[in-house]
Protein backbone atom coordinates (compact mmCIF):
# COMPACT_ATOMS: atom_id res chain seq x y z
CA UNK A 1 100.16 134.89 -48.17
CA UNK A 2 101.33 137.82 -45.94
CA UNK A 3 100.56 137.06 -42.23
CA UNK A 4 100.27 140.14 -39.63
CA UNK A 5 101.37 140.71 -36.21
CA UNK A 6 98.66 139.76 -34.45
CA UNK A 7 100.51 137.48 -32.13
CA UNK A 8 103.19 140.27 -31.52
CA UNK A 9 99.60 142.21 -30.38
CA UNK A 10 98.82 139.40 -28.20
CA UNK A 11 102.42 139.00 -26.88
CA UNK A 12 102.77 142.31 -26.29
CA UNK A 13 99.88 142.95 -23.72
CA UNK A 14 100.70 139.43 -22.16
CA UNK A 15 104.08 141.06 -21.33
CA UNK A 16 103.42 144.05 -19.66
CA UNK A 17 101.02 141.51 -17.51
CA UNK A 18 103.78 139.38 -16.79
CA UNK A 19 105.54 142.82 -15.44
CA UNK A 20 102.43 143.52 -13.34
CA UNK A 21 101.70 146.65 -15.39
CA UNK A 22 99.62 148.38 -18.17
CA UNK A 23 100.61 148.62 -21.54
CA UNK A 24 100.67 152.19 -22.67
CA UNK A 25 99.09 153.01 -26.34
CA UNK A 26 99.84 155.62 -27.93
CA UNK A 27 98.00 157.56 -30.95
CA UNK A 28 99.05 158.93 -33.56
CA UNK A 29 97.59 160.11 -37.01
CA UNK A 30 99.10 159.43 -40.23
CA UNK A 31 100.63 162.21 -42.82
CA UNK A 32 100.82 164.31 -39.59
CA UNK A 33 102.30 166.80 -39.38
CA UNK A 34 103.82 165.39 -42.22
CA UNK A 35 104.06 161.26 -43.35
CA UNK A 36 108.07 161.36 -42.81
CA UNK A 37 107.13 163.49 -39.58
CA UNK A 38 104.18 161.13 -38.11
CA UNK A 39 106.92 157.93 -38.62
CA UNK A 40 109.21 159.77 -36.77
CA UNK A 41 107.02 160.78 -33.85
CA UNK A 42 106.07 157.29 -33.74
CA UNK A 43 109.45 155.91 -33.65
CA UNK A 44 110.30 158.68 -31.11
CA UNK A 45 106.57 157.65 -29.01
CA UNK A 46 108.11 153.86 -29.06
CA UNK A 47 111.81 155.17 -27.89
CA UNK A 48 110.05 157.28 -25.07
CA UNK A 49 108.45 153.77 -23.70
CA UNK A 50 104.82 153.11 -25.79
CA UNK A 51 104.55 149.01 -26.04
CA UNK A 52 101.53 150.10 -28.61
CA UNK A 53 100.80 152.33 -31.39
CA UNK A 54 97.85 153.36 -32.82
CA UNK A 55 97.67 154.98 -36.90
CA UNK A 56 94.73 156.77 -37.23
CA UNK A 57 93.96 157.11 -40.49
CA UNK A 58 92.92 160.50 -41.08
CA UNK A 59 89.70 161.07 -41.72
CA UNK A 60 87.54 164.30 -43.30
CA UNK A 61 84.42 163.38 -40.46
CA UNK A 62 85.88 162.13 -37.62
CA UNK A 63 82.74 162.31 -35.46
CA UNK A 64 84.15 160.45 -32.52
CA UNK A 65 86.96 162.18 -32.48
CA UNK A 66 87.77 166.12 -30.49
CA UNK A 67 89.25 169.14 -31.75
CA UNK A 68 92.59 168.33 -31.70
CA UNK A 69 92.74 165.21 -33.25
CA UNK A 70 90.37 166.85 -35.80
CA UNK A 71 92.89 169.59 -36.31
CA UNK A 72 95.60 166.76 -36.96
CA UNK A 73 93.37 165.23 -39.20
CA UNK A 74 93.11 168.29 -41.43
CA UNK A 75 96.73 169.01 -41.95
CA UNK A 76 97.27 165.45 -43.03
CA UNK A 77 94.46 165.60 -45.29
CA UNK A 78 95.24 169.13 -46.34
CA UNK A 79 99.10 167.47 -46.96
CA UNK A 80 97.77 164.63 -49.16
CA UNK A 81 97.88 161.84 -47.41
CA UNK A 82 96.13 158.64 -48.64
CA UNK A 83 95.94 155.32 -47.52
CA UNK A 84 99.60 153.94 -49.53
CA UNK A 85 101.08 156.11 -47.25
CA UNK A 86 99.09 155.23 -43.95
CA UNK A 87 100.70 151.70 -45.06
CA UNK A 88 103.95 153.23 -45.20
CA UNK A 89 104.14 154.73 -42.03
CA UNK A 90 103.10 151.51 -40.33
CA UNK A 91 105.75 149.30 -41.94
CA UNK A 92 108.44 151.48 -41.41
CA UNK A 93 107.47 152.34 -37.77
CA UNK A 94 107.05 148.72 -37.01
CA UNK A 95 110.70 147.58 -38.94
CA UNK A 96 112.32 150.17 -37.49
CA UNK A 97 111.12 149.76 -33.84
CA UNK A 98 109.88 145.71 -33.92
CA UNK A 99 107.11 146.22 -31.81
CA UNK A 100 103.12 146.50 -32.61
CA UNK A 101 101.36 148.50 -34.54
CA UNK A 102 97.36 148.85 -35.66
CA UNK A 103 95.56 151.49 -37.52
CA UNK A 104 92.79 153.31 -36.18
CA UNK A 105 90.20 153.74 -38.85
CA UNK A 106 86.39 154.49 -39.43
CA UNK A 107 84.52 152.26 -42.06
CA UNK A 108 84.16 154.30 -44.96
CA UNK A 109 87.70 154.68 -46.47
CA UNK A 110 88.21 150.96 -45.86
CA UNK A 111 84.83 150.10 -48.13
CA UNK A 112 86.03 152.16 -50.56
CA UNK A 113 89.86 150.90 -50.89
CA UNK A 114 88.14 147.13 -50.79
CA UNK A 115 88.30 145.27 -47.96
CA UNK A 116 90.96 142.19 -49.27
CA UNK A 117 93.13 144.97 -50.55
CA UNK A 118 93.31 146.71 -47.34
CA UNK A 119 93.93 143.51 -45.18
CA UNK A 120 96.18 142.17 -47.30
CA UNK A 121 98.71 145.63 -47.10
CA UNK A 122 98.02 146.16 -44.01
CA UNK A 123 99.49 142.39 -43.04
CA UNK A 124 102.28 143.22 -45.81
CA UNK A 125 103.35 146.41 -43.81
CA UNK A 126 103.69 144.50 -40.86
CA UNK A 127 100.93 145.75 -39.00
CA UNK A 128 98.92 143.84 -36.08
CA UNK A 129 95.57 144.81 -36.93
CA UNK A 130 92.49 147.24 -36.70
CA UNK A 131 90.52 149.39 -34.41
CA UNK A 132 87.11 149.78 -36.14
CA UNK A 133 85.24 151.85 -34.19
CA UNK A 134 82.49 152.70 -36.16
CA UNK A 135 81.95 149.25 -37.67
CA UNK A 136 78.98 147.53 -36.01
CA UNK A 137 79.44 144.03 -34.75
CA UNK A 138 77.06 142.84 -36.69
CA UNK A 139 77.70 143.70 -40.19
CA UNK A 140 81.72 143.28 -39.48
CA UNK A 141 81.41 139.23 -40.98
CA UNK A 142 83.58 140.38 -44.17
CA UNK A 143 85.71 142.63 -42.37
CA UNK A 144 86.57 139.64 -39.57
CA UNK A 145 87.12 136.99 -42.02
CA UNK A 146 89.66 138.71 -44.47
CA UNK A 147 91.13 140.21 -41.16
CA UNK A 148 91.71 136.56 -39.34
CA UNK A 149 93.16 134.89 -43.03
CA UNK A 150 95.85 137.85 -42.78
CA UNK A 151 96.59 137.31 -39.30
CA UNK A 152 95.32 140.72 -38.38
CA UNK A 153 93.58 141.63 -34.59
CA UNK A 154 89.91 142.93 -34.83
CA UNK A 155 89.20 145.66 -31.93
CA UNK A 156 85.86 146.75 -31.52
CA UNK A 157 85.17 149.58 -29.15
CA UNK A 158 83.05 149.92 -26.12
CA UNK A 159 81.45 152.48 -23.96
CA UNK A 160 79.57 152.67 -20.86
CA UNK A 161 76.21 153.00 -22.19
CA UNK A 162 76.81 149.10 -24.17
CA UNK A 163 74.74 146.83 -22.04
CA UNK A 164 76.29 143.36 -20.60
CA UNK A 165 74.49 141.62 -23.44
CA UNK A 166 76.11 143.81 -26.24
CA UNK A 167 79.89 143.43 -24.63
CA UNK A 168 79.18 140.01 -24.61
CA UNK A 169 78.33 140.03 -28.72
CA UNK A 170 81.10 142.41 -29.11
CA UNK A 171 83.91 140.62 -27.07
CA UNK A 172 82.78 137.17 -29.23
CA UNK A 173 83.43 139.28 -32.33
CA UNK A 174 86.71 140.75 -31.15
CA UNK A 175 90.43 139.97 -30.97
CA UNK A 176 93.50 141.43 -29.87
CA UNK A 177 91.92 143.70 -27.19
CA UNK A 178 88.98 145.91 -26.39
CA UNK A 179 89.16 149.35 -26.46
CA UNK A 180 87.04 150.57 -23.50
CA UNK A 181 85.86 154.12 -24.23
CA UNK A 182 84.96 156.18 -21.49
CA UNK A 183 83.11 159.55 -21.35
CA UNK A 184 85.53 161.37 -18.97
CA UNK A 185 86.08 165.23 -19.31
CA UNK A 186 82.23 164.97 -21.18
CA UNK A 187 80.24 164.22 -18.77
CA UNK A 188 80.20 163.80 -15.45
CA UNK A 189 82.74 164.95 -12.81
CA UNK A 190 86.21 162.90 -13.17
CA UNK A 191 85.65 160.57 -9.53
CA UNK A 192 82.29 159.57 -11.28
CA UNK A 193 83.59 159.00 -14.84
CA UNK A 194 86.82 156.89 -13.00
CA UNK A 195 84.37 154.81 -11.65
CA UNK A 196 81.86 154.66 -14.45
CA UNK A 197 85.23 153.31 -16.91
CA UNK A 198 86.50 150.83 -13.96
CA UNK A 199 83.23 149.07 -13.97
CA UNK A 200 82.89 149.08 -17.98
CA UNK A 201 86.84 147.16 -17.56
CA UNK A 202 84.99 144.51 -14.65
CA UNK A 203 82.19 144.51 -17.01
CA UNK A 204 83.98 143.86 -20.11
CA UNK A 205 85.87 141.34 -18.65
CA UNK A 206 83.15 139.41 -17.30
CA UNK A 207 82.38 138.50 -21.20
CA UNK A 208 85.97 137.35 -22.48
CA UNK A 209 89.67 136.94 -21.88
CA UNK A 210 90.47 139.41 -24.06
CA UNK A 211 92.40 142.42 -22.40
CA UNK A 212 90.60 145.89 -21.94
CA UNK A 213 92.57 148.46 -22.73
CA UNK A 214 90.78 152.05 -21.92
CA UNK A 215 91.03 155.42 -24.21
CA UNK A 216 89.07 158.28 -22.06
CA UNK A 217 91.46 161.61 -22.30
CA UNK A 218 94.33 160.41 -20.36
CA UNK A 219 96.81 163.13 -20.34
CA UNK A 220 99.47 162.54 -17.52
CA UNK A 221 100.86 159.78 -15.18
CA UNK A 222 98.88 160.86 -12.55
CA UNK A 223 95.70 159.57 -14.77
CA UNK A 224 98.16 156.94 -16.36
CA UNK A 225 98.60 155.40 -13.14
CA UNK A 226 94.50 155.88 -12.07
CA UNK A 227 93.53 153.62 -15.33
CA UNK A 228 96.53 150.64 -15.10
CA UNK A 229 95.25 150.27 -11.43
CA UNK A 230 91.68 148.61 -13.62
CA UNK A 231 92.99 148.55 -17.16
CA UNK A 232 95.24 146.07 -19.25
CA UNK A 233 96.17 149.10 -21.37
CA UNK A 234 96.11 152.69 -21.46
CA UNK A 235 95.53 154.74 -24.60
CA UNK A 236 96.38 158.19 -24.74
CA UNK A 237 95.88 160.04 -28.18
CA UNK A 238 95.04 163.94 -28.14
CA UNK A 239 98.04 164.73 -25.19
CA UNK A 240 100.84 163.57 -27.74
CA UNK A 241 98.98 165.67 -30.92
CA UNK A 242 98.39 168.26 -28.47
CA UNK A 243 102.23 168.30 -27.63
CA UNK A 244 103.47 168.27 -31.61
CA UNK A 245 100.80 171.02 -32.49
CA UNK A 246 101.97 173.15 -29.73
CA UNK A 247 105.96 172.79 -31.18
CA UNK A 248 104.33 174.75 -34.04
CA UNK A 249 106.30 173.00 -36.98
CA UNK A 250 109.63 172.32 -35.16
CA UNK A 251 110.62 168.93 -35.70
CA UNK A 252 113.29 168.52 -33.30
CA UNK A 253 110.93 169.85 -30.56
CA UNK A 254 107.51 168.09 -30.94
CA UNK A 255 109.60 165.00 -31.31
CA UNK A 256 111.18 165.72 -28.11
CA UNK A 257 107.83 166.28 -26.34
CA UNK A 258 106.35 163.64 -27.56
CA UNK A 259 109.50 161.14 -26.16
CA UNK A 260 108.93 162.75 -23.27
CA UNK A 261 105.13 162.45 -22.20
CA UNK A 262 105.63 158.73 -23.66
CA UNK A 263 108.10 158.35 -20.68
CA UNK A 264 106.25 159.79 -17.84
CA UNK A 265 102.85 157.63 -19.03
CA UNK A 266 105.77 154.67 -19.43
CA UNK A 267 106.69 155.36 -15.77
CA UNK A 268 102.80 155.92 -14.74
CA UNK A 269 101.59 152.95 -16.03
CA UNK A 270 104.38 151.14 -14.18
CA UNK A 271 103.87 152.14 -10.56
CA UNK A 272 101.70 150.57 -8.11
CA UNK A 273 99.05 152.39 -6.35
């Protein structure tokens, strides 16, 4: 039986503890702007300095996600892309670099495909695990149990409306890491939203020892180094789409952006308040 990277997962954000740092996650969507293309930026996302990367699988509702991850979403779909080749792009992106990567998917296309199926590729490709973030805790018994027999890391996603209680239920569920969303740039002015994520992280971490990593529209190094002063991780999705959609289908430049902004979050996430 194929066994995934969890432990590489676990490793991984251990590390970049040991270094007194953040890890810095990066997301990207399959088949975009093409599947060859999306392995690349991911290889060239690692090279820049990302410990983690996200796949998002592309999806034709993404309700939690914005515009631009929705207009990512479409030319993959629009392209073809289908779940084989989400697959592909996370084994060769994780033989090619050694280092962790998960897919970031809703339910639905995972139902479908069958849940053993999926598991059992996605631990063949190499890959570490899942971020499920429409999947409630409560009806994710199947999910968790094909997930931990493939040695595959099950992240559930909070926000700061979940009550203590609910982390707590959600954290129990969970391994590999949290992913702490928070609401900046939505509501709120950005002092208030900082503090509202910063006390989802002390709350979070209250319930568990698992680390909290936080996705909420970091952009810069500025904001990279806000969120690793409170945060085991920091996820940053839309700025690196945003980057390859504004190279306006040249290669050679959106992977050179995208290098880039990976190494000033790298260098962000490293410095000390």
């Amino acid at each position: 039986m194929t066994t995934g990277n969890i432990q590489l997962l676990s490793d991984t954000l251990a590390t970049a503890k040991a270094e007194n740092r953040a890890a810095l996650i990066a997301y990207l969507p399959a088949g975009f702007p093409t599947v060859d293309g999306g392995i690349e930026a991911i290889k060239a996302v690692f090279d820049g300095g990302a410990d983690i990367v996200e796949v998002g699988l592309p999806h034709s509702d993404p309700v939690l996600d914005g515009p631009v991850i929705q207009t990512a979403d479409d030319i993959a779909l629009r392209g073809g892309v289908r779940i084989a080749d989400v697959m592909r792009t996370v084994k060769e992106a994780h033989a090619a670099t050694g280092k962790p990567v998960l897919v970031m998917t809703y339910w639905n296309p995972i139902d479908r495909y069958g849940v053993e199926r999926f598991t059992e590729e996605l631990a063949a490709a190499g890959g570490a695990g899942c971020i499920l973030p429409d999947l409630p805790v409560q009806e994710s018994a199947v999910w968790r149990r094909h997930a931990d027999k493939h040695g595959l890391a099950t992240v559930f996603v909070v926000a700061p409306s979940s009550k203590d209680e609910r982390l707590a239920t959600i954290t129990a569920a969970g391994s590999g890491f949290v992913y702490a969303a928070s609401l900046m740039g939505v509501t709120g002015t950005r002092e208030s939203v900082g503090a509202e994520a910063a006390d989802l992280v002390r709350r979070t971490r209250a319930t568990a020892d698992l680390p909290v990593c936080v996705g909420l529209g970091v952009s810069n190094a500025a904001q990279a180094r806000e969120v690793a002063g409170f945060a085991d991780g920091v996820i940053v999705g839309s700025a690196f789409v945003k980057r390859m959609l504004d190279a306006d289908g040249d290669e050679a430049t959106a992977l050179a952006a995208v290098r880039e902004l990976a190494a000033e979050l790298a260098e962000g996430v490293r410095r000390t308040a």
